[in-house]
Protein backbone atom coordinates (compact mmCIF):
# COMPACT_ATOMS: atom_id res chain seq x y z
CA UNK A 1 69.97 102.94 -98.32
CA UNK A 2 67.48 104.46 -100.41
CA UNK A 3 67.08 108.03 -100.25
CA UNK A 4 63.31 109.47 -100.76
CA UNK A 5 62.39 113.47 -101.12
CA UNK A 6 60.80 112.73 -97.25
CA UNK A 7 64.54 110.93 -95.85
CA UNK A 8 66.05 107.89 -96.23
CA UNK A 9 64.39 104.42 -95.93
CA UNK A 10 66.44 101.47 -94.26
CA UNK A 11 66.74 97.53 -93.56
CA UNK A 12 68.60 96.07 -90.44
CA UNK A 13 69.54 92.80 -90.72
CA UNK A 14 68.29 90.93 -87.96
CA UNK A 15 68.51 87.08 -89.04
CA UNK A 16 68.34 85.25 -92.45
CA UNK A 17 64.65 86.52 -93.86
CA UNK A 18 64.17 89.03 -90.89
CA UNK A 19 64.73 92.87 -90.76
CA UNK A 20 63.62 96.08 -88.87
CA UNK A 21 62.76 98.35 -91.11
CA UNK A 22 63.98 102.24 -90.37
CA UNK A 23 61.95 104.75 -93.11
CA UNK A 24 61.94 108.23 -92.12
CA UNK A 25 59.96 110.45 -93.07
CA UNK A 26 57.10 113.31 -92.61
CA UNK A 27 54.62 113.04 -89.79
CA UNK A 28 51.63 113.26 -92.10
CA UNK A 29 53.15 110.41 -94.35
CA UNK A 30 54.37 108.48 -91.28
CA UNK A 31 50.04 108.39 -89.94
CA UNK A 32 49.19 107.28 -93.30
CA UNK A 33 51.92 104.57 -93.36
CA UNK A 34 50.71 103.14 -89.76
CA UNK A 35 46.97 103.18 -90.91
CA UNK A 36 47.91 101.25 -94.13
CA UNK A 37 46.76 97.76 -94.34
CA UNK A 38 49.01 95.24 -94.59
CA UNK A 39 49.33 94.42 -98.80
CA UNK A 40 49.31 98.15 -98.59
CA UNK A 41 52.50 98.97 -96.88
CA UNK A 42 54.30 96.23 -98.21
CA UNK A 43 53.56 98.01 -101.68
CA UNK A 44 54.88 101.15 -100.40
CA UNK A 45 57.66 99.61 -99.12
CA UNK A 46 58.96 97.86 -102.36
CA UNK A 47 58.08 101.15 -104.24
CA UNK A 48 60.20 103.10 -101.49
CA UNK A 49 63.72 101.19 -102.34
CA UNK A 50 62.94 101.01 -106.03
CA UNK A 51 62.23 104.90 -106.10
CA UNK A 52 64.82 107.68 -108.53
CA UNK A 53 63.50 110.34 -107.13
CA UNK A 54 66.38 111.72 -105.80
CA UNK A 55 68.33 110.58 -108.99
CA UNK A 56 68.88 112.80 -111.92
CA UNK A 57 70.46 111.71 -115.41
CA UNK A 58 73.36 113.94 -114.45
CA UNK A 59 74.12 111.92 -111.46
CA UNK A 60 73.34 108.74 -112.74
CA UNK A 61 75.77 109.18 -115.61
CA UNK A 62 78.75 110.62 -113.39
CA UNK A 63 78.27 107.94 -110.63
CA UNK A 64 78.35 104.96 -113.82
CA UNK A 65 81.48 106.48 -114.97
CA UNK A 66 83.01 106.88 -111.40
CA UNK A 67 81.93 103.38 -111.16
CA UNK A 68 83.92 102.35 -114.52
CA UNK A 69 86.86 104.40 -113.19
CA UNK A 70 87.11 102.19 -109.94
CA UNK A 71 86.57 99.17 -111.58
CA UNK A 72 89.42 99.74 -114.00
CA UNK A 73 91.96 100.92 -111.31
CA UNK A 74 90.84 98.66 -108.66
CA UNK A 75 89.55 95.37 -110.48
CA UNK A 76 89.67 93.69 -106.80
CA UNK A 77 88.05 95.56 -104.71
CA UNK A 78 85.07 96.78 -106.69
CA UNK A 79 82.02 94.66 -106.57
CA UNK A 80 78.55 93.94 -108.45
CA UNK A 81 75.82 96.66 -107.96
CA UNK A 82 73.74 95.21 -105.65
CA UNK A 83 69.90 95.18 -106.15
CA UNK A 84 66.79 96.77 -103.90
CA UNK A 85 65.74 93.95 -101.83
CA UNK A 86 61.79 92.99 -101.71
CA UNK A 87 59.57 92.87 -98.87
CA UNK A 88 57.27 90.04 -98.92
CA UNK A 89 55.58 90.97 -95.55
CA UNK A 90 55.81 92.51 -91.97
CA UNK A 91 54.66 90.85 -88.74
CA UNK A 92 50.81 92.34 -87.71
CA UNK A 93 50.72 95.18 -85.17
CA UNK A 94 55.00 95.86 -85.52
CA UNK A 95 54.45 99.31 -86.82
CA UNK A 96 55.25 101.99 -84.79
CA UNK A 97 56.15 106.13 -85.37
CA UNK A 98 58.42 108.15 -83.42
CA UNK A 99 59.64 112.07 -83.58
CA UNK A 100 63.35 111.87 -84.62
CA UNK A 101 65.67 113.78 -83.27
CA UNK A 102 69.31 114.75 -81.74
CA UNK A 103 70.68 114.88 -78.02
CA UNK A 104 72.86 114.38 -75.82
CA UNK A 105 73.64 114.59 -71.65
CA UNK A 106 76.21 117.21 -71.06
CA UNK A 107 77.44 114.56 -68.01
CA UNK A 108 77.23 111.28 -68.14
CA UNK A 109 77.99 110.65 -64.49
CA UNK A 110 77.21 111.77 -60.93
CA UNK A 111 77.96 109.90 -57.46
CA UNK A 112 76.87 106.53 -57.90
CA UNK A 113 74.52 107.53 -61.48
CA UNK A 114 75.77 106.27 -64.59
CA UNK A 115 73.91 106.88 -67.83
CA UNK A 116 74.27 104.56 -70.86
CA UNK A 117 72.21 104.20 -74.07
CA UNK A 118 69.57 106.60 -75.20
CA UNK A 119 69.95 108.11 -71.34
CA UNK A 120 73.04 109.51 -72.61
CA UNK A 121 72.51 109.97 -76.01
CA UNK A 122 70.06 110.22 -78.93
CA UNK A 123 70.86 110.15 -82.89
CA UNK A 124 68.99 109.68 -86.03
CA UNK A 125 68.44 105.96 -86.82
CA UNK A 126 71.06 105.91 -89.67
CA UNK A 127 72.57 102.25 -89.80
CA UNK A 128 71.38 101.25 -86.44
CA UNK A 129 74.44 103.22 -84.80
CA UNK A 130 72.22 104.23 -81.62
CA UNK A 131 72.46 100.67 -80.22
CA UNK A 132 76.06 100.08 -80.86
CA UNK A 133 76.80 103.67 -79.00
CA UNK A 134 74.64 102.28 -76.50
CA UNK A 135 76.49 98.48 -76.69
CA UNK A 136 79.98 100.44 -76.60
CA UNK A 137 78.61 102.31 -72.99
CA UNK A 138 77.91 98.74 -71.34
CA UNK A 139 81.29 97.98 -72.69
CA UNK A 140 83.21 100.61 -71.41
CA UNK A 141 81.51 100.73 -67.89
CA UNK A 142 81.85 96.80 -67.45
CA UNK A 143 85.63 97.17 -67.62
CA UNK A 144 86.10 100.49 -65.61
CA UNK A 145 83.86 98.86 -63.21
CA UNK A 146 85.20 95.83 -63.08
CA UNK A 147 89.32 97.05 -62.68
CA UNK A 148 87.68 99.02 -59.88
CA UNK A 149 86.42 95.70 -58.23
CA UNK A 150 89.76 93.98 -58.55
CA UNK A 151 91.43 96.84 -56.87
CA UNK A 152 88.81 96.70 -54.28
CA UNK A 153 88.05 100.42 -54.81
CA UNK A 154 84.43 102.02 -54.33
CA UNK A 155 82.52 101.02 -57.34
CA UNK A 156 80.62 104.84 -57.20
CA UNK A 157 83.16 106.84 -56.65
CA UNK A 158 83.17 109.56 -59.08
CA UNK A 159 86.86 109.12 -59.89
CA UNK A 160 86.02 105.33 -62.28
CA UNK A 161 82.92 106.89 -63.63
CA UNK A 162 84.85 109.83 -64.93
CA UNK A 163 86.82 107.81 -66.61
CA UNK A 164 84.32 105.92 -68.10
CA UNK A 165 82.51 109.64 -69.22
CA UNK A 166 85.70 110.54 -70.72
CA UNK A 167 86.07 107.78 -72.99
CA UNK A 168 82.88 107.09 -73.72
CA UNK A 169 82.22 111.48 -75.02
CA UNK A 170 85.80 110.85 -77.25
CA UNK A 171 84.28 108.51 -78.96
CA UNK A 172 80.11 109.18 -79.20
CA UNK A 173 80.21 112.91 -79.54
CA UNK A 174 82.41 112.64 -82.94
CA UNK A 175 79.86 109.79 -84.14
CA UNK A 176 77.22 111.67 -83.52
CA UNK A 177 78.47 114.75 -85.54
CA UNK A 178 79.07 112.23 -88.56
CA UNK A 179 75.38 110.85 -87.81
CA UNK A 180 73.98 114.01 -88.61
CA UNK A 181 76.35 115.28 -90.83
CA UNK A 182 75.46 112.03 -93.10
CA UNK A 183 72.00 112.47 -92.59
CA UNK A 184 71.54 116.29 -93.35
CA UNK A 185 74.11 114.94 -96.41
CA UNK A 186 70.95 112.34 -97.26
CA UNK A 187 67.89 114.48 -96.74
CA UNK A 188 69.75 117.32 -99.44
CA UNK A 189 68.03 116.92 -103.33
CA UNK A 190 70.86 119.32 -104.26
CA UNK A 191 72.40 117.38 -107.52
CA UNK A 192 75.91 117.98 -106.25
CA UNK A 193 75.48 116.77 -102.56
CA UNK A 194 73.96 113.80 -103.90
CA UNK A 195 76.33 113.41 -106.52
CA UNK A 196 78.83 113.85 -103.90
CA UNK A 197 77.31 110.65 -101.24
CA UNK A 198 76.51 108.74 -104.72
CA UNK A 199 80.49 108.90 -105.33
CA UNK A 200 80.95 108.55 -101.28
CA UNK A 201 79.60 105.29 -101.11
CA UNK A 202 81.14 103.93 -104.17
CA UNK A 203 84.69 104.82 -103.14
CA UNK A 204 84.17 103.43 -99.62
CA UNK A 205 82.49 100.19 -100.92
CA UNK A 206 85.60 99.84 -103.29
CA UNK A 207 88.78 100.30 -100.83
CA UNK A 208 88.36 97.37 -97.99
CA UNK A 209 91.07 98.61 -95.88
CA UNK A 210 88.56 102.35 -95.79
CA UNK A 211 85.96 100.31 -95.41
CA UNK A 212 86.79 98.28 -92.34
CA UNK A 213 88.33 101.40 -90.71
CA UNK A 214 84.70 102.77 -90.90
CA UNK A 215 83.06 99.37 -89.56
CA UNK A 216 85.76 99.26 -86.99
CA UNK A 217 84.92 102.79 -85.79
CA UNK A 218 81.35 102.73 -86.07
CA UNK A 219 81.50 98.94 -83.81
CA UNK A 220 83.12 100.39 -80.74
């Protein structure tokens, strides 16, 4: 996840070859990225994930050494750095820009009303975590609705949805604070918050069991 002076700039995986591509950034960059032809932005995309300018020699020295550290106390669970990937091209007329932004529905319920997705909620595209809040809604309502229909109970009545509400908040309204705490956290050129998500990452990406706690979390 490259970070650029402008916000971060992100692939999602969507098959072998093929990813949706996240870059945030400032409005006045984001027209001149849509008008771009297409050898154009692929340029500027490639540029984007091999860019240092949020790195400093400072930080690039402590997070080698924190690096070395990890490797030498956890031999096993460290692995290789892994490389920018490269962009070869992007399908004609996918580009698209967006205002970003944060929000959520104070209720998620009424009689009969349900709201799941971006109804109910709306976080910065970090990591593609919108869609699995929104995945994690159809989830949740699926199986209050469907212990409802088994006990031949009134699918609407306000009494299931709450439920559903109530576990659904517990677990998107903390997400969302960690959304936007990580992405004020990778928006900051400060040398110590940067040195501090340089170190972040490498710790997480070097302790499994932290590491599939997160993915665990972030999946429901």
């Amino acid at each position: 996840l490259p970070i650029l002076p402008t916000g971060p700039i992100a692939l999602l995986p969507l098959s072998d070859g093929l990813s949706s591509l996240v870059w945030s950034t400032s409005p006045e960059q984001a027209s001149e990225l849509l008008n771009m032809d297409e050898e154009s932005f692929v340029d500027a995309i490639n540029s984007a994930f091999w860019s240092n300018d949020s790195h400093s020699d400072f930080v690039d020295s402590a997070g080698s050494l924190f690096r070395s550290a990890l490797s030498f106390l956890l031999p096993s669970g460290t692995s290789a750095r892994q490389l920018p990937p490269s962009v070869a091209k992007v399908d004609s007329k996918s580009r698209a820009i967006f205002p970003l932004g944060m929000g959520h529905a104070t209720e998620y319920i009424r009689h009969r009303v349900a709201l799941i997705g971006d109804a109910a909620h709306r976080v910065h595209p970090l990591a593609g975590q919108g869609v699995n809040m929104g995945f994690g809604d159809v989830s949740s309502l699926t199986q209050h609705l469907s212990r409802a229909a088994f006990a031949g109970k009134d699918l609407g009545s306000t009494r299931h949805l709450l439920e559903y509400e109530t576990e659904r908040q517990r677990h998107n309204l903390p997400m969302m604070a960690a959304i936007d705490l990580l992405k004020r956290l990778y928006t900051s050129k400060d040398a110590p918050f940067v040195l501090l998500r340089t170190l972040g990452l490498q710790a997480t990406n070097a302790v499994p069991p932290m590491k599939e706690q997160i993915m665990a979390f972030a999946s429901k």
